[in-house]
PDB file of N, CA and C in Angstrom:
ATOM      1  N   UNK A   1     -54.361 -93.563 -29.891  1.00  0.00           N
ATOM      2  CA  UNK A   1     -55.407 -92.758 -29.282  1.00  0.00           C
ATOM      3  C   UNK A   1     -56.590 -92.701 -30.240  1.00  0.00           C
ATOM      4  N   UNK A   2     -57.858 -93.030 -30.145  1.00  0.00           N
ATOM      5  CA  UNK A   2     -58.919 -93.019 -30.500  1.00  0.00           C
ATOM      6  C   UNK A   2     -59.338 -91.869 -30.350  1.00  0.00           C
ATOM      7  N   UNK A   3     -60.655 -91.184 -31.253  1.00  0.00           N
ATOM      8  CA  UNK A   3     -60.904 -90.274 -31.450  1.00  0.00           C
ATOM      9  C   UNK A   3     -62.451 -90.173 -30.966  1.00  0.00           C
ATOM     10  N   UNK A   4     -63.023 -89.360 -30.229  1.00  0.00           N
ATOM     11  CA  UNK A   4     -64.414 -89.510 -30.060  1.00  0.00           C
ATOM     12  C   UNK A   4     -65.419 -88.701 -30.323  1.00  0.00           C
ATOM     13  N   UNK A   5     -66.270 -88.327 -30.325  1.00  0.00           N
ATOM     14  CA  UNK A   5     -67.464 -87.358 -30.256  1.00  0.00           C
ATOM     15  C   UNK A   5     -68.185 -87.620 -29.192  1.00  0.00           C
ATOM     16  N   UNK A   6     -68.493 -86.490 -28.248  1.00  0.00           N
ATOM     17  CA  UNK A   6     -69.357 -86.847 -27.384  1.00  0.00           C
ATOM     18  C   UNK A   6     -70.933 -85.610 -27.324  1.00  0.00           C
ATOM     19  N   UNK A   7     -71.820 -86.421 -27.317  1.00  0.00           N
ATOM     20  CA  UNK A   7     -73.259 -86.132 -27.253  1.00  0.00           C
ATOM     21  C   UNK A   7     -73.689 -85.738 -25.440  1.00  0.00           C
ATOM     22  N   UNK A   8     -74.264 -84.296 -24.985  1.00  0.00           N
ATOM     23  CA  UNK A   8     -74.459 -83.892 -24.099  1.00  0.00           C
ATOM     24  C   UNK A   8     -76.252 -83.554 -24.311  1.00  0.00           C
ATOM     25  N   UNK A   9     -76.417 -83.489 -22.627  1.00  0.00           N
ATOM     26  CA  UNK A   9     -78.027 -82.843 -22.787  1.00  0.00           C
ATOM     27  C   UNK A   9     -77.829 -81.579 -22.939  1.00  0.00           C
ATOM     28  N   UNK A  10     -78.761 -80.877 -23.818  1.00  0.00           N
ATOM     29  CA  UNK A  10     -78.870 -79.447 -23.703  1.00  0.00           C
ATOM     30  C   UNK A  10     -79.177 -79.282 -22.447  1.00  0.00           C
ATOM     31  N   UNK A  11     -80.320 -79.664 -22.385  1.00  0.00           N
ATOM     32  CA  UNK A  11     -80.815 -79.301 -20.605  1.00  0.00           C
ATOM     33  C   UNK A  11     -79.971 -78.780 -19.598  1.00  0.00           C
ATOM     34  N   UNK A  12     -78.306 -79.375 -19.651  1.00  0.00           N
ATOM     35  CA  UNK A  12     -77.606 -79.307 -18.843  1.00  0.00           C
ATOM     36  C   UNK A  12     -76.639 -78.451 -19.266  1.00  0.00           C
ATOM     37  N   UNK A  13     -76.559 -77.772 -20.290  1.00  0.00           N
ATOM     38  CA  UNK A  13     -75.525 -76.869 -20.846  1.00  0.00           C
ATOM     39  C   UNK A  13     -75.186 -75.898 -20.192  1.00  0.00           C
ATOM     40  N   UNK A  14     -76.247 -74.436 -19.621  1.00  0.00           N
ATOM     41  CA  UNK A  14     -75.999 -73.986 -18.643  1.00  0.00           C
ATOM     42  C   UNK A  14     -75.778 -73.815 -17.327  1.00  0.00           C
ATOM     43  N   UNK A  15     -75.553 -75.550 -16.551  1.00  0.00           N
ATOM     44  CA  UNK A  15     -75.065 -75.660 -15.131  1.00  0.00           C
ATOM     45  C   UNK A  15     -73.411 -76.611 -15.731  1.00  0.00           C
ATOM     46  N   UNK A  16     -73.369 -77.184 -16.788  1.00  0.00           N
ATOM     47  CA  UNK A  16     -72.176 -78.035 -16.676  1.00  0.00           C
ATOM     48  C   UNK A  16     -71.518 -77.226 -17.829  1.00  0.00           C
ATOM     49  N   UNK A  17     -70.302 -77.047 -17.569  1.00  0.00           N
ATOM     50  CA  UNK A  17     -69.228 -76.340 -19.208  1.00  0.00           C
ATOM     51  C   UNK A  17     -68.500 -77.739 -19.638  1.00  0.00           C
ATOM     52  N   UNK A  18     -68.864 -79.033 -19.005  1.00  0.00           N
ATOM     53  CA  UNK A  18     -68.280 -80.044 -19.471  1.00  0.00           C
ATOM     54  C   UNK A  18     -66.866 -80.382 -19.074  1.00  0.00           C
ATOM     55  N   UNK A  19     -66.356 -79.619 -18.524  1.00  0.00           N
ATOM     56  CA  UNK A  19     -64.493 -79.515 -17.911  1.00  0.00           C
ATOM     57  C   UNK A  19     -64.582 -81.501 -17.043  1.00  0.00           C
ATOM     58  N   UNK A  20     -65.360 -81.518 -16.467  1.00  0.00           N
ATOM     59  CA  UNK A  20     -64.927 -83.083 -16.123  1.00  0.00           C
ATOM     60  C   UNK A  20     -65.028 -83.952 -17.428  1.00  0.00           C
ATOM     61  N   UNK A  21     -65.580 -84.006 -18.143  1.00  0.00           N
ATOM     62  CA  UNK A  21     -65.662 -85.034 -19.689  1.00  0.00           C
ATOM     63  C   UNK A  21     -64.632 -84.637 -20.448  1.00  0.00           C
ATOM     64  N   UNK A  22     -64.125 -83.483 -20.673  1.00  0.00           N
ATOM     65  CA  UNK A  22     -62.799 -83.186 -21.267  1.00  0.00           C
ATOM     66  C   UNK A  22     -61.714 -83.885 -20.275  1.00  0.00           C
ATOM     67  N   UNK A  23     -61.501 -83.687 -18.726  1.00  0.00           N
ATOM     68  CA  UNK A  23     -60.225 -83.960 -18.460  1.00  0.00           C
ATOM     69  C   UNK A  23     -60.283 -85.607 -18.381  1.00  0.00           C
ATOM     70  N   UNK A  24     -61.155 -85.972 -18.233  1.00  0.00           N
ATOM     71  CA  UNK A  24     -61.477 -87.662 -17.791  1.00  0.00           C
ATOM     72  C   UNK A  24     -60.912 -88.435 -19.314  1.00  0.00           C
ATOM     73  N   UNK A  25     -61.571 -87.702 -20.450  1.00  0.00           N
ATOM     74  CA  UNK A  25     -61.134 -87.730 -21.870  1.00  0.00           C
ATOM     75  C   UNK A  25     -59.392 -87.945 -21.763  1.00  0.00           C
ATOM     76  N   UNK A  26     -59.501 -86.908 -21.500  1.00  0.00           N
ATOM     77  CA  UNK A  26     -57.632 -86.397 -21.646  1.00  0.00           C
ATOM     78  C   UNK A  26     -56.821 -87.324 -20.777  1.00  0.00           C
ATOM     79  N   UNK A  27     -57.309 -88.039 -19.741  1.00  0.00           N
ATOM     80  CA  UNK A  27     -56.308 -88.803 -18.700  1.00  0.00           C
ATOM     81  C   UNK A  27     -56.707 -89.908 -19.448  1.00  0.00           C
ATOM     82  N   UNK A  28     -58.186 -90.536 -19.541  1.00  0.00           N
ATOM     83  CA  UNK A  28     -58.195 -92.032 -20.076  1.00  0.00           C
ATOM     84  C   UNK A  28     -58.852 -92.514 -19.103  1.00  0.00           C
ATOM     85  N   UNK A  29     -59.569 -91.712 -17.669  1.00  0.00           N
ATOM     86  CA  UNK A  29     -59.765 -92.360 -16.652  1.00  0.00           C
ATOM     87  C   UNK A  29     -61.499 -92.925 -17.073  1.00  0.00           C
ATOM     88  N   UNK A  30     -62.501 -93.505 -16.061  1.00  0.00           N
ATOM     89  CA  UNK A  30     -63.705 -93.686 -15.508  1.00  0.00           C
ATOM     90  C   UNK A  30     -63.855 -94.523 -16.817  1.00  0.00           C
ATOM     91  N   UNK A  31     -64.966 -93.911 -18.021  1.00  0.00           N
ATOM     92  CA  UNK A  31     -65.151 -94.398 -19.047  1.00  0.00           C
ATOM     93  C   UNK A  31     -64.094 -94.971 -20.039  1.00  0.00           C
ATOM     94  N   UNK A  32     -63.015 -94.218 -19.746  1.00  0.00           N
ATOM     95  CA  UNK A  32     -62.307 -94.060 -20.824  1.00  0.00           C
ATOM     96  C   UNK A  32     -61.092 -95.200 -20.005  1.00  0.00           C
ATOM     97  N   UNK A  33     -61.390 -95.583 -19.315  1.00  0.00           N
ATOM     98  CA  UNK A  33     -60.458 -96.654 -18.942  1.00  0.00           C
ATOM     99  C   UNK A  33     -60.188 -97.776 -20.037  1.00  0.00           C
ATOM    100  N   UNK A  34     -60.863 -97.894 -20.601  1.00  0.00           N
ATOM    101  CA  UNK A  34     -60.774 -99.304 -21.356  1.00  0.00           C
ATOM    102  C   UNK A  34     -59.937 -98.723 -23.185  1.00  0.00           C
ATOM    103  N   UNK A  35     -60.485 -97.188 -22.673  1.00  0.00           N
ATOM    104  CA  UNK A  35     -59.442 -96.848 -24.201  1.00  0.00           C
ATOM    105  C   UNK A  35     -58.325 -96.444 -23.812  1.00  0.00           C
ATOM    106  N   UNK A  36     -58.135 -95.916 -23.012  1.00  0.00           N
ATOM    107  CA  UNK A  36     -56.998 -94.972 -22.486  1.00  0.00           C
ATOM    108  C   UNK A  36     -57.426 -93.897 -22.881  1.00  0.00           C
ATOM    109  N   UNK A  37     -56.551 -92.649 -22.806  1.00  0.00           N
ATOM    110  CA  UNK A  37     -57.047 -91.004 -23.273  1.00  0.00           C
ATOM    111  C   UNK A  37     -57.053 -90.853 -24.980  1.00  0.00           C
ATOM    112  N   UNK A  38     -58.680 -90.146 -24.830  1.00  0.00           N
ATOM    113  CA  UNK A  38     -59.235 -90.264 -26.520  1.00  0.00           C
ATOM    114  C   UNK A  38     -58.759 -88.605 -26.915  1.00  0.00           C
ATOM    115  N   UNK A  39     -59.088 -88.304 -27.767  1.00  0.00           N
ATOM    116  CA  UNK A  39     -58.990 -87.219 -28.585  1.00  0.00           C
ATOM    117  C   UNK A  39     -60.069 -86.870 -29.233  1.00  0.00           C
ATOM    118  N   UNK A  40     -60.982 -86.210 -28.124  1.00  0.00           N
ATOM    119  CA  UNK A  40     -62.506 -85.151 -28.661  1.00  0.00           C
ATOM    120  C   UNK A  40     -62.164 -84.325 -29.957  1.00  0.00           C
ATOM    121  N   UNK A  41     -63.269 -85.531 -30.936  1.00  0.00           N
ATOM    122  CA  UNK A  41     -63.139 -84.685 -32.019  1.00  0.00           C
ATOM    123  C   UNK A  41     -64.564 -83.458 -32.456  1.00  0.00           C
ATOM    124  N   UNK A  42     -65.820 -83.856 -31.452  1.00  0.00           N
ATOM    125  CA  UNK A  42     -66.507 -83.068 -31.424  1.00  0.00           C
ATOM    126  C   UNK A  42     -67.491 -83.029 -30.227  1.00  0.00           C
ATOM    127  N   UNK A  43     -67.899 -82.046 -29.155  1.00  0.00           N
ATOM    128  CA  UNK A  43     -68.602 -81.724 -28.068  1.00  0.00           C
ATOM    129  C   UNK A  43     -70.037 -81.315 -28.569  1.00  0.00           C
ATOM    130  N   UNK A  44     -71.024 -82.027 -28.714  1.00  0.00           N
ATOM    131  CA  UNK A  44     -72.134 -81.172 -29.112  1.00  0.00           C
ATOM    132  C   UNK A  44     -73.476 -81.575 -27.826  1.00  0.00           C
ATOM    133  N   UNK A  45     -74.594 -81.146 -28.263  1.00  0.00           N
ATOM    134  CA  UNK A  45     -75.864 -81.215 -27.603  1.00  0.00           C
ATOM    135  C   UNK A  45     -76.493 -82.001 -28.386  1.00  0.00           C
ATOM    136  N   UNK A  46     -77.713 -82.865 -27.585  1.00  0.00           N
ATOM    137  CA  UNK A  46     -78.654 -83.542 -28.137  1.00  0.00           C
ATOM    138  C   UNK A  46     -79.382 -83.174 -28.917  1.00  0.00           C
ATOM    139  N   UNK A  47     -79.427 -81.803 -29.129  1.00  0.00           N
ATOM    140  CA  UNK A  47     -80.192 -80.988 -29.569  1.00  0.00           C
ATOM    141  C   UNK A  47     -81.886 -80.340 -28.882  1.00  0.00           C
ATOM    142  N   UNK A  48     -81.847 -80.706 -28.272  1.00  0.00           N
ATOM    143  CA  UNK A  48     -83.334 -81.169 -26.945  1.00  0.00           C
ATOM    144  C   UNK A  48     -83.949 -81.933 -27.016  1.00  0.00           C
ATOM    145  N   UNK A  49     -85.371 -82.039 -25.885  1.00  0.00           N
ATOM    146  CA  UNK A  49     -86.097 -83.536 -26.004  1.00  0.00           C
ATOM    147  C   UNK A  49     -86.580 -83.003 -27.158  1.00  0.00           C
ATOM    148  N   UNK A  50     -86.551 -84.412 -27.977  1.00  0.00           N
ATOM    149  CA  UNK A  50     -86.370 -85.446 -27.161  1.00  0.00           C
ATOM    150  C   UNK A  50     -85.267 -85.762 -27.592  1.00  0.00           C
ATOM    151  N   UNK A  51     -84.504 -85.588 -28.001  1.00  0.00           N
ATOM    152  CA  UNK A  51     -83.183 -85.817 -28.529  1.00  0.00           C
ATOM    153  C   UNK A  51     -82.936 -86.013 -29.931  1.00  0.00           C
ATOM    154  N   UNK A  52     -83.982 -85.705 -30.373  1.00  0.00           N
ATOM    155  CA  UNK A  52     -83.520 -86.206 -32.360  1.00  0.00           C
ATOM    156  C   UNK A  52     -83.134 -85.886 -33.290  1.00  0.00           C
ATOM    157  N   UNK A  53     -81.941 -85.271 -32.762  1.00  0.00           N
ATOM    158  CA  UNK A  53     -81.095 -84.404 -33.465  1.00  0.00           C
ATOM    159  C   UNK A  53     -79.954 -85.098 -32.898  1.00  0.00           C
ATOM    160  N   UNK A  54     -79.584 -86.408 -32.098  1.00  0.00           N
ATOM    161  CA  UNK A  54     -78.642 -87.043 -31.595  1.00  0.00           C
ATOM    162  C   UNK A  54     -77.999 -87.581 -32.699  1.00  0.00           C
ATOM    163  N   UNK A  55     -78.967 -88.358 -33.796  1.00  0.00           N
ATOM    164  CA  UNK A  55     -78.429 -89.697 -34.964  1.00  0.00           C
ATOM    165  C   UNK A  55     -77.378 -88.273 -35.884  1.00  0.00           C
ATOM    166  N   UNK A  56     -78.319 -87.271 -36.185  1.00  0.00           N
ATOM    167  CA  UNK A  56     -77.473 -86.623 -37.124  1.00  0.00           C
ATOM    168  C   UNK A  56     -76.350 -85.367 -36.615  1.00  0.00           C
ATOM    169  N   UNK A  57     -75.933 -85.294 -35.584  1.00  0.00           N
ATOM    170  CA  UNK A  57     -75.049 -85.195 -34.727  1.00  0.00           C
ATOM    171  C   UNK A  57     -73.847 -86.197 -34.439  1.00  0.00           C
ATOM    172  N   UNK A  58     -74.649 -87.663 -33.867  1.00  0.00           N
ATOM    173  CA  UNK A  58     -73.308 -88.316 -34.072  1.00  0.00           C
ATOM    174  C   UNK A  58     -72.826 -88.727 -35.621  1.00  0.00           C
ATOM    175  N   UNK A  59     -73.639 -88.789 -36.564  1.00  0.00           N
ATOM    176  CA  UNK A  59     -72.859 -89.096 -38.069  1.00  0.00           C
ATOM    177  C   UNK A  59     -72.097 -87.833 -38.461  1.00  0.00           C
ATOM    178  N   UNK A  60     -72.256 -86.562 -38.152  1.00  0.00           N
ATOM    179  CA  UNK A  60     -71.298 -85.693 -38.617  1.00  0.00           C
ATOM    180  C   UNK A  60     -70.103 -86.012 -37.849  1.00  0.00           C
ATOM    181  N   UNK A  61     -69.861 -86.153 -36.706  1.00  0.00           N
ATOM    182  CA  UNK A  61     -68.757 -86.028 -35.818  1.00  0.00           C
ATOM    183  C   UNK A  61     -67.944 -87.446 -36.250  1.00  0.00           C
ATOM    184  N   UNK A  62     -68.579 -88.952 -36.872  1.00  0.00           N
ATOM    185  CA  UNK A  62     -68.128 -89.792 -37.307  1.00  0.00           C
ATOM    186  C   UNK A  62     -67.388 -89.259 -38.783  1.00  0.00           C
ATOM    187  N   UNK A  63     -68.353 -88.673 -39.799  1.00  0.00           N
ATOM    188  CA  UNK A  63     -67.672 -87.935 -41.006  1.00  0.00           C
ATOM    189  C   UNK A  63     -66.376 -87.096 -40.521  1.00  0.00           C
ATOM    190  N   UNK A  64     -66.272 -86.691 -39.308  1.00  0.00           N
ATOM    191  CA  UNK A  64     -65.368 -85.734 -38.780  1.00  0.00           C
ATOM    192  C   UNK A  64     -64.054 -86.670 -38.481  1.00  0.00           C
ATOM    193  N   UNK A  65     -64.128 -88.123 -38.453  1.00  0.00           N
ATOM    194  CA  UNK A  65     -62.981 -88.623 -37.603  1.00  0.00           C
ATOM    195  C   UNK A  65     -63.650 -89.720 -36.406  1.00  0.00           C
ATOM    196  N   UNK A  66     -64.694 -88.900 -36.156  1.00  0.00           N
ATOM    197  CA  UNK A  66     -64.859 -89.828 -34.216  1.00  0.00           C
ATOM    198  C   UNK A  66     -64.747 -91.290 -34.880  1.00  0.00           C
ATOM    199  N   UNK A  67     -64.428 -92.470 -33.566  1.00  0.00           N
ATOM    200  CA  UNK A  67     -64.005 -93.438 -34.307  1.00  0.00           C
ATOM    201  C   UNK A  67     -65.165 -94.291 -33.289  1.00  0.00           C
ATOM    202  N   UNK A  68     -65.708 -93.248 -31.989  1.00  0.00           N
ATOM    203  CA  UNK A  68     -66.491 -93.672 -31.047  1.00  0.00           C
ATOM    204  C   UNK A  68     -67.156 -92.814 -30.868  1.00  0.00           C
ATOM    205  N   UNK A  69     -68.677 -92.722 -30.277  1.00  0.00           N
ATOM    206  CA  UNK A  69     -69.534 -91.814 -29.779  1.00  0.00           C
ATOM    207  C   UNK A  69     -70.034 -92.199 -28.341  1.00  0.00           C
ATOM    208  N   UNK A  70     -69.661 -90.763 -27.709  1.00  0.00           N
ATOM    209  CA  UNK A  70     -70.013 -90.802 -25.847  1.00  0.00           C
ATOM    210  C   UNK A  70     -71.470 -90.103 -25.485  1.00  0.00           C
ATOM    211  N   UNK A  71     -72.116 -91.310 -25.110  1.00  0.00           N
ATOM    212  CA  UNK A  71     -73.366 -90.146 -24.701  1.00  0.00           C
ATOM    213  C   UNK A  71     -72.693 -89.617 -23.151  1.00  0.00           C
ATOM    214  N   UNK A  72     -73.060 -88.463 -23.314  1.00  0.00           N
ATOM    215  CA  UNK A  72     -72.278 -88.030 -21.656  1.00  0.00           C
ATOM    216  C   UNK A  72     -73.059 -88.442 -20.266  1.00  0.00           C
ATOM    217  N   UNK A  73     -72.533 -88.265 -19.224  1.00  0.00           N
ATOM    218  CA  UNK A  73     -73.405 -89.130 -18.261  1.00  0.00           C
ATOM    219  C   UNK A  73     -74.618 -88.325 -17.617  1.00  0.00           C
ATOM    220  N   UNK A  74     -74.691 -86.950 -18.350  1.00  0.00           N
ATOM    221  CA  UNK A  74     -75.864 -85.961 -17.940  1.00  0.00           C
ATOM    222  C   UNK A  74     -77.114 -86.492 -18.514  1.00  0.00           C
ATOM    223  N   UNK A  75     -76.471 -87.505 -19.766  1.00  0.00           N
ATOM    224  CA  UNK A  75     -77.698 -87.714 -20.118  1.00  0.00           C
ATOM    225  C   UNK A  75     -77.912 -89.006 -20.082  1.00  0.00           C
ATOM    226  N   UNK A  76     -76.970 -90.550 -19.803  1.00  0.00           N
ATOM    227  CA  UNK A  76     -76.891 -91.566 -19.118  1.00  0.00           C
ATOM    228  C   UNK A  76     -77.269 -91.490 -17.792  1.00  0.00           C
ATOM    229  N   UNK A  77     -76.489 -90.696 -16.756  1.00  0.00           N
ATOM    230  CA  UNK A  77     -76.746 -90.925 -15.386  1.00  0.00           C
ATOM    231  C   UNK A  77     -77.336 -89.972 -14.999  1.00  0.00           C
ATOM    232  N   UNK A  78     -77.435 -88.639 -15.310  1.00  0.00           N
ATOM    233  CA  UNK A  78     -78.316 -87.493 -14.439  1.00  0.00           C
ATOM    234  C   UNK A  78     -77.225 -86.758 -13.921  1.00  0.00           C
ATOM    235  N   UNK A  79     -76.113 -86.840 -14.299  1.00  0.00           N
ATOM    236  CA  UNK A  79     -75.253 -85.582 -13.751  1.00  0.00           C
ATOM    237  C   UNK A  79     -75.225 -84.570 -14.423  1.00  0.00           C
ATOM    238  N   UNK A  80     -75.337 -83.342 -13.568  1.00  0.00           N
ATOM    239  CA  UNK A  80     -75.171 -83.080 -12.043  1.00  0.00           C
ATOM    240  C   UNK A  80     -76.304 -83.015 -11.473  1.00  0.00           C
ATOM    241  N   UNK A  81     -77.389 -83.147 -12.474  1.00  0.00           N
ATOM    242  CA  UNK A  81     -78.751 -82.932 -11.680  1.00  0.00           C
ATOM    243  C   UNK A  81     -79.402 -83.753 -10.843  1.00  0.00           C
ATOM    244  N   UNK A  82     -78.778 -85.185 -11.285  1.00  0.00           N
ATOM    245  CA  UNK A  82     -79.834 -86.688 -10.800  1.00  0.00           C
ATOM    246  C   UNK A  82     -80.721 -86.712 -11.661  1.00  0.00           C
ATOM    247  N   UNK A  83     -80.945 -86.948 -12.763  1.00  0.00           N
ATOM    248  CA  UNK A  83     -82.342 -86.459 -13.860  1.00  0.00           C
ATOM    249  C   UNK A  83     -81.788 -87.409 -15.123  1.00  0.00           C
ATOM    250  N   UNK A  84     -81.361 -88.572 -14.799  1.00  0.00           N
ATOM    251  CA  UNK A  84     -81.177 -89.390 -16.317  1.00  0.00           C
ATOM    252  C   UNK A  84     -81.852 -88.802 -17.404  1.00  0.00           C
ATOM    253  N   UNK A  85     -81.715 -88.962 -18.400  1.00  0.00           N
ATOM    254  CA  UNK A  85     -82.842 -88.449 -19.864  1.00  0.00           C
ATOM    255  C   UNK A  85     -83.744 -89.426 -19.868  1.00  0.00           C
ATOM    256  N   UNK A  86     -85.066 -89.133 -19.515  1.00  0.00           N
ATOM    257  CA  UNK A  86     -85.844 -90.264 -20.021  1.00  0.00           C
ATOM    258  C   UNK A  86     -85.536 -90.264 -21.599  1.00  0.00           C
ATOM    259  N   UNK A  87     -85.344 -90.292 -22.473  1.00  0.00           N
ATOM    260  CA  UNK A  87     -85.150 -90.370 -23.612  1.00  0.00           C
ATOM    261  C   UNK A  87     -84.037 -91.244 -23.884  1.00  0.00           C
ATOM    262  N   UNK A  88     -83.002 -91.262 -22.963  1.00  0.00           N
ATOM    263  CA  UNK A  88     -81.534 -92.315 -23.083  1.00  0.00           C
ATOM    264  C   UNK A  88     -81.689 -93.705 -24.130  1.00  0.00           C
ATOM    265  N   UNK A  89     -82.950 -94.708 -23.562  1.00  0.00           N
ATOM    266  CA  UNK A  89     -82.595 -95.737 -24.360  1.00  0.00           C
ATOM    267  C   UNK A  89     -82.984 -95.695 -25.780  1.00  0.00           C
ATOM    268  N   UNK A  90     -83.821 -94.571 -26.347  1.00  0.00           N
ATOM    269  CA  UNK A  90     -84.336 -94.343 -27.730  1.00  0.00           C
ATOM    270  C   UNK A  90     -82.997 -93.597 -28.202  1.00  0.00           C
ATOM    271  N   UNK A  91     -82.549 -92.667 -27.789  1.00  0.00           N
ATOM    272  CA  UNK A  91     -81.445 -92.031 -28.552  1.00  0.00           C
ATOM    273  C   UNK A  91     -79.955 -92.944 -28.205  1.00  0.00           C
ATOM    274  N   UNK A  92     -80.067 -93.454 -27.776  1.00  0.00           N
ATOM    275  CA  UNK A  92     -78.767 -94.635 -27.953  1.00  0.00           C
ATOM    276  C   UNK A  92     -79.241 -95.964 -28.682  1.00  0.00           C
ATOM    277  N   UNK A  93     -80.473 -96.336 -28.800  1.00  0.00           N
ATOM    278  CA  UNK A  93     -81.109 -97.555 -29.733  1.00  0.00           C
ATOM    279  C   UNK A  93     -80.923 -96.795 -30.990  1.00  0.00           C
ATOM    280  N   UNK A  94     -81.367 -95.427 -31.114  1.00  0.00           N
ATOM    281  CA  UNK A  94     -81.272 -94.881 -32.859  1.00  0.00           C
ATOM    282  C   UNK A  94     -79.860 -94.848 -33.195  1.00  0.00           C
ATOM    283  N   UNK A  95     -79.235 -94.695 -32.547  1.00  0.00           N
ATOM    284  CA  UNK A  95     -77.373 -94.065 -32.743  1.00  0.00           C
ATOM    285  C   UNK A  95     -76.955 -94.992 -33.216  1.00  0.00           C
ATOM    286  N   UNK A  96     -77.419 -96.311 -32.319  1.00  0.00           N
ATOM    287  CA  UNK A  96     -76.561 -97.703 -32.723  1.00  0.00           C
ATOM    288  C   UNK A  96     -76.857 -97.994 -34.238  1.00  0.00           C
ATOM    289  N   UNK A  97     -77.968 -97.806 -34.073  1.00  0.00           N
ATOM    290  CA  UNK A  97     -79.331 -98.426 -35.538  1.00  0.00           C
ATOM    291  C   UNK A  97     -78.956 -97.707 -36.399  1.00  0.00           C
ATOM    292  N   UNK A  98     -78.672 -96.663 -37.037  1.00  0.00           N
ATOM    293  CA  UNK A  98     -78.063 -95.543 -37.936  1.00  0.00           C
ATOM    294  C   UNK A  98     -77.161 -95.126 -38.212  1.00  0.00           C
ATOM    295  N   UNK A  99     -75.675 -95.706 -37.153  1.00  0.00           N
ATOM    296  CA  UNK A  99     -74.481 -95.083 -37.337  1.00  0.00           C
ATOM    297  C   UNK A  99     -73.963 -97.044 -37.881  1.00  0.00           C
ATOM    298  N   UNK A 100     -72.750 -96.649 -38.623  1.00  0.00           N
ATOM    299  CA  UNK A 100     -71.964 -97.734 -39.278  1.00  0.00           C
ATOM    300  C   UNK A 100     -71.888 -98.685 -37.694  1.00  0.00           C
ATOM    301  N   UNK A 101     -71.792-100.122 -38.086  1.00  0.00           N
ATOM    302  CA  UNK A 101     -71.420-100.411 -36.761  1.00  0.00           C
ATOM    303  C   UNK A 101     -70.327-100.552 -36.400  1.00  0.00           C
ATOM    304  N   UNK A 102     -69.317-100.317 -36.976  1.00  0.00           N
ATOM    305  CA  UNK A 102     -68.058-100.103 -36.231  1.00  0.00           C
ATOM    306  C   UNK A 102     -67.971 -99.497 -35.317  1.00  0.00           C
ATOM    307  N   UNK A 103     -68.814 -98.352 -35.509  1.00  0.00           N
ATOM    308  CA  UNK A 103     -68.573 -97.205 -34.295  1.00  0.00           C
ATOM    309  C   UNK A 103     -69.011 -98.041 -32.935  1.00  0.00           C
ATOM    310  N   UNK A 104     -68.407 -97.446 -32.075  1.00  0.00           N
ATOM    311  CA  UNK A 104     -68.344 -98.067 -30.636  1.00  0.00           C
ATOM    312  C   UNK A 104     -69.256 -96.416 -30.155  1.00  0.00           C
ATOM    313  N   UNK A 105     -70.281 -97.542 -29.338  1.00  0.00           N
ATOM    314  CA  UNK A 105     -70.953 -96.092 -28.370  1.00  0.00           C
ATOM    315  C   UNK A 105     -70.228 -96.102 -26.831  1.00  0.00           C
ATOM    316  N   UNK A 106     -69.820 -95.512 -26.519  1.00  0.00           N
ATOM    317  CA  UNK A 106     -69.295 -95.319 -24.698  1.00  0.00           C
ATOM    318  C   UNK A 106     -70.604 -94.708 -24.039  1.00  0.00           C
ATOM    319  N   UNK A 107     -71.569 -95.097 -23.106  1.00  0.00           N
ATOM    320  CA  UNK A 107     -72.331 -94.779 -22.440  1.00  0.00           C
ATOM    321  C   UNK A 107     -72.492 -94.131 -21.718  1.00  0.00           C
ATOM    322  N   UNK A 108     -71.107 -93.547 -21.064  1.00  0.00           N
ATOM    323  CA  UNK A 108     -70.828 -92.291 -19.840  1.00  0.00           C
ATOM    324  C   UNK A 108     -70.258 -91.960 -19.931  1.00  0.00           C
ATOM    325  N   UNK A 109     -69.717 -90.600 -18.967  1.00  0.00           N
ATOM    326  CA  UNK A 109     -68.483 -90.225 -19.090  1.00  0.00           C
ATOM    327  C   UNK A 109     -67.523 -90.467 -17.384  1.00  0.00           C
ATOM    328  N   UNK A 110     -68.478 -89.785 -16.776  1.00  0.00           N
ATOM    329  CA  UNK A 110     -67.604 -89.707 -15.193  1.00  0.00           C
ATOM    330  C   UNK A 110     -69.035 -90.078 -14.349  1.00  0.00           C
TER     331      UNK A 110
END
């Protein structure tokens, strides 16, 4: 079982508590198909737009264990709002660009 950190929009903190990215986590399903069920080693926020508080967010949660980082799909796809992050491809171009590359980024969640 792999270990992950996953990166959420603030924006979306007070309509989503995240319960689908934890259980999807926990079964192994949608995203997590290709790992099977990971083991959230840290849930945080982007910190807001524009997100640049993402790079030093996912390197703590890597110092923590994560062995992968999930941007969640609130801020990939727009759930639950329909509202992708315009910001998505800069804060996943910096993550890649700044974190070791071992780390594997997962792009969604559900």
């Amino acid at each position: 079982m792999i270990k992950v950190g996953i990166i959420r929009c603030q924006q979306t903190e007070d309509i989503c508590p995240g319960t689908m990215d934890f259980k999807i986590a926990s079964e192994g399903k949608m995203a997590f198909a290709e790992t099977g069920p990971v083991e959230i080693v840290g849930f945080v926020s982007c910190g807001g737009c524009p997100g640049k508080k993402a790079v030093s967010r996912a390197k703590l949660m890597v110092e923590r264990g994560a062995e992968a980082i999930v941007l969640a799909s609130c801020i990939s796809k727009g759930n639950p709002i329909n509202f992708p992050c315009p910001h998505y491809e800069e804060i996943r171009g910096s993550i890649a660009k700044n974190i070791m590359p071992s780390i594997k980024i997962i792009e969604w969640t559900h």
